[in-house]
N, C-alpha and C. Protein backbone atom coordinates (compact mmCIF):
# COMPACT_ATOMS: atom_id res chain seq x y z
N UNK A 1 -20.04 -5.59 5.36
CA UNK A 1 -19.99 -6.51 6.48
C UNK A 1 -20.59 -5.83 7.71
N UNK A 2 -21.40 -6.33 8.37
CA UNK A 2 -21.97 -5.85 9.23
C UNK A 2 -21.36 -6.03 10.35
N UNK A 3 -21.06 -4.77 11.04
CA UNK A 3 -19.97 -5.11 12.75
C UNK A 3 -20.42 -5.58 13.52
N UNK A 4 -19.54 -6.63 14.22
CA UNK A 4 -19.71 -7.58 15.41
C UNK A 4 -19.06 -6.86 17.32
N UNK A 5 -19.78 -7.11 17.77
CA UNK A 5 -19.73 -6.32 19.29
C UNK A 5 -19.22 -7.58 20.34
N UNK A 6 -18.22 -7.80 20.61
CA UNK A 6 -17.76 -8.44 21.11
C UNK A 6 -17.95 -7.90 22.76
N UNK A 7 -18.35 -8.80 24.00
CA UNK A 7 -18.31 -8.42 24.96
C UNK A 7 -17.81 -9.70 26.17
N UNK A 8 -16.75 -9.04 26.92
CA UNK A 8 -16.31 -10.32 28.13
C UNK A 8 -16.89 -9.70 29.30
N UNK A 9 -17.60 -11.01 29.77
CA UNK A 9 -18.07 -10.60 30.93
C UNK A 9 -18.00 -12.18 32.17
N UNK A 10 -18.23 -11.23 33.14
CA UNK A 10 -17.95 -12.46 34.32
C UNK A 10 -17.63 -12.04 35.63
N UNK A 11 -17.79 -13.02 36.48
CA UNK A 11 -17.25 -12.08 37.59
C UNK A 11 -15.74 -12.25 37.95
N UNK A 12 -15.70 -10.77 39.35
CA UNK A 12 -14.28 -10.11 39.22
C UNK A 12 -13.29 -11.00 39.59
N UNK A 13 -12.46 -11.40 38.94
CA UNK A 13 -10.81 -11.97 39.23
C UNK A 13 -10.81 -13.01 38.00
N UNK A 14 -11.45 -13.24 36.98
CA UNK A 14 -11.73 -14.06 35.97
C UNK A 14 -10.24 -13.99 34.42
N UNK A 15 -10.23 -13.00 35.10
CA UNK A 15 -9.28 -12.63 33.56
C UNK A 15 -9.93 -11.69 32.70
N UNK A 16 -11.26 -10.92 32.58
CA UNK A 16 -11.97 -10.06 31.75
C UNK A 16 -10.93 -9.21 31.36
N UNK A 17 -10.28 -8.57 32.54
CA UNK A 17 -9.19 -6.91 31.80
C UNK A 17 -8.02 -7.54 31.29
N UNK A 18 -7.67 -8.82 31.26
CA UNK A 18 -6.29 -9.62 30.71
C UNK A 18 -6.74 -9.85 29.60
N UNK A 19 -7.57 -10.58 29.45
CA UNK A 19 -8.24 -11.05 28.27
C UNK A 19 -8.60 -10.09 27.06
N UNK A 20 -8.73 -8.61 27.66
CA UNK A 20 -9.18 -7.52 27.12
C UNK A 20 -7.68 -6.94 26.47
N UNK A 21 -6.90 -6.83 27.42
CA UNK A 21 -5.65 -6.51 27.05
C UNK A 21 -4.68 -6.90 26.08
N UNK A 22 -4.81 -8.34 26.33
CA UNK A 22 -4.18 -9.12 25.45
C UNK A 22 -4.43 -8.88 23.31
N UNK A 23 -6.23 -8.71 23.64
CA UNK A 23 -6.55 -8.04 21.90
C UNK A 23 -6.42 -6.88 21.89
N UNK A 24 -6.37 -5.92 22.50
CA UNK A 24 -6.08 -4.49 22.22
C UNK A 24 -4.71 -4.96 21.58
N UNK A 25 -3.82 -5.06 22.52
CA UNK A 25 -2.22 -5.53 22.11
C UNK A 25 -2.11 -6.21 20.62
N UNK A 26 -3.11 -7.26 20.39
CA UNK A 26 -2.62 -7.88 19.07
C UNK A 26 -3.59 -7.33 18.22
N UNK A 27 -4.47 -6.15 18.39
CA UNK A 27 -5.22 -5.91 17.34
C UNK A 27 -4.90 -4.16 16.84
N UNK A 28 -3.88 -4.08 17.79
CA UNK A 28 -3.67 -2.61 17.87
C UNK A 28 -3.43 -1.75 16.85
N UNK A 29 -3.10 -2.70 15.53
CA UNK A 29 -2.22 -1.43 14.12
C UNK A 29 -3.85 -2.02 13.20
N UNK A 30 -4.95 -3.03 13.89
CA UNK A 30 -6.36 -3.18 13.14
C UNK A 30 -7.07 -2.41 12.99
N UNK A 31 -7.31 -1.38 12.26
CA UNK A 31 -8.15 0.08 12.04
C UNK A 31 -9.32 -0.75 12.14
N UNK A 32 -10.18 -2.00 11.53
CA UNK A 32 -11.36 -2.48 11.60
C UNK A 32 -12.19 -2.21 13.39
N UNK A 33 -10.88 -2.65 13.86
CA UNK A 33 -10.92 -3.28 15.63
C UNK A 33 -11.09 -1.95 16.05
N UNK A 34 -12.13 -1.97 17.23
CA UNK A 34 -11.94 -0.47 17.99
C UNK A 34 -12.93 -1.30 19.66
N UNK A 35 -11.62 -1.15 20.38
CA UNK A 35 -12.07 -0.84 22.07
C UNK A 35 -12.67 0.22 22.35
N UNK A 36 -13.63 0.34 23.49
CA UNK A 36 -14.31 0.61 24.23
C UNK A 36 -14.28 0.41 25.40
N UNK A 37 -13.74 1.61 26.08
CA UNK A 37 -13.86 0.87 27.88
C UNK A 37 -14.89 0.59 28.79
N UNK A 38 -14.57 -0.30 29.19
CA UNK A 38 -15.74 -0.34 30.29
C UNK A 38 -16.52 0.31 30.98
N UNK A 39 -17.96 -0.35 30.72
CA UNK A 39 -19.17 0.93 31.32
C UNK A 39 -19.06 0.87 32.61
N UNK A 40 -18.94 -0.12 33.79
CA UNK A 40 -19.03 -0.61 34.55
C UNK A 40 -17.93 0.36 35.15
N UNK A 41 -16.54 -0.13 34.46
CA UNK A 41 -15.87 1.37 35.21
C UNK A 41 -16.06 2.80 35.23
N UNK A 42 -16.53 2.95 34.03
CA UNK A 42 -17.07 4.39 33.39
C UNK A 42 -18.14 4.79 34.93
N UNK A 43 -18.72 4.16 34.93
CA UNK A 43 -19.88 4.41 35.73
C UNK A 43 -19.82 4.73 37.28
N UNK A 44 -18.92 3.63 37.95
CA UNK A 44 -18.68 3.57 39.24
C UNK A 44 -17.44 4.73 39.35
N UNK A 45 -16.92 5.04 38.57
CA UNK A 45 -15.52 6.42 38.68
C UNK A 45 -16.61 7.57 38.93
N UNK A 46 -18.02 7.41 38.49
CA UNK A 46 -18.57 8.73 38.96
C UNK A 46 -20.00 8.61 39.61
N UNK A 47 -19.94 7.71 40.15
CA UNK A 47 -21.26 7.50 40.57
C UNK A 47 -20.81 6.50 42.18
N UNK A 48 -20.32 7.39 43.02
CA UNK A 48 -19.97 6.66 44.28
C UNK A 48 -20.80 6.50 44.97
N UNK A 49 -20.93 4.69 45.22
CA UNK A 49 -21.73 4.20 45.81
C UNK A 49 -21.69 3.06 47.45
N UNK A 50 -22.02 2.46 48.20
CA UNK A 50 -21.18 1.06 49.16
C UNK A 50 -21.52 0.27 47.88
N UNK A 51 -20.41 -0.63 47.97
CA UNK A 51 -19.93 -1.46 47.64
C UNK A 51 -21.21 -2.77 47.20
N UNK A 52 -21.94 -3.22 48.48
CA UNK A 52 -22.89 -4.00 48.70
C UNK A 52 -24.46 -3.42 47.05
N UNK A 53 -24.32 -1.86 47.08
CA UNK A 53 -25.49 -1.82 46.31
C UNK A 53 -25.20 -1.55 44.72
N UNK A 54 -23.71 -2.24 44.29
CA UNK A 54 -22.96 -2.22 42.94
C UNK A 54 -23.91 -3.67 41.71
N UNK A 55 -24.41 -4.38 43.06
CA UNK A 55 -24.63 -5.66 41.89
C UNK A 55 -26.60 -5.70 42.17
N UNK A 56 -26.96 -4.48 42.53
CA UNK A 56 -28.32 -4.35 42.80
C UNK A 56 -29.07 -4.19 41.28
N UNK A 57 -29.95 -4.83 41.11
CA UNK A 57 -30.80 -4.67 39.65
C UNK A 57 -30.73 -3.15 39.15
N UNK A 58 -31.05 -2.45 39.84
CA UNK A 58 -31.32 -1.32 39.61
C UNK A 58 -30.23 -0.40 38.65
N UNK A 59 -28.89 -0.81 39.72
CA UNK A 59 -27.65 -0.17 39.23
C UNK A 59 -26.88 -0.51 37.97
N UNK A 60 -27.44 -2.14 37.88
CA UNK A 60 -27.41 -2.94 36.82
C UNK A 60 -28.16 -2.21 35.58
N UNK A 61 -28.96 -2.36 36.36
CA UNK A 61 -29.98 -1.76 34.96
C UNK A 61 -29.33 -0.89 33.91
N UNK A 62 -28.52 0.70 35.50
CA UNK A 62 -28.27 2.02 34.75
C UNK A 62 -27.13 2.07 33.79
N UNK A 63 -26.51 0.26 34.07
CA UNK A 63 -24.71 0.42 33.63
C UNK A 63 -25.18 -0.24 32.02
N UNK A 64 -26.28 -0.83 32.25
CA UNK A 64 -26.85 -1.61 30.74
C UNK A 64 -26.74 -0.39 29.95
């Protein structure tokens, strides 16, 4: 079976990290299932930037 990459996206206050939470929680004893955290957070925890140049193509680009 070939693995499927599930991704929620949207903008912020939507429910993405609830929504995320909620299948970790019910998929949690699923050895198949495996989370991945967010690049988006991954990224901005080390890459401090204003605020205003977070949704710039560019930065976009680097979080792709």
């Amino acid at each position: 079976m070939e693995p499927k990459i599930v991704a929620f996206i949207g903008a912020g206050g939507v429910g993405k990290s609830t929504l995320l939470e909620r299948y970790r929680h019910r998929f949690e004893d699923d050895g198949r299932v495996v989370f991945v955290a967010e690049a988006a957070k991954q990224y901005f925890a080390s890459h401090r930037m204003p605020e205003e140049m977070r949704f710039t193509a560019p930065v976009q680009g680097e979080i792709q």
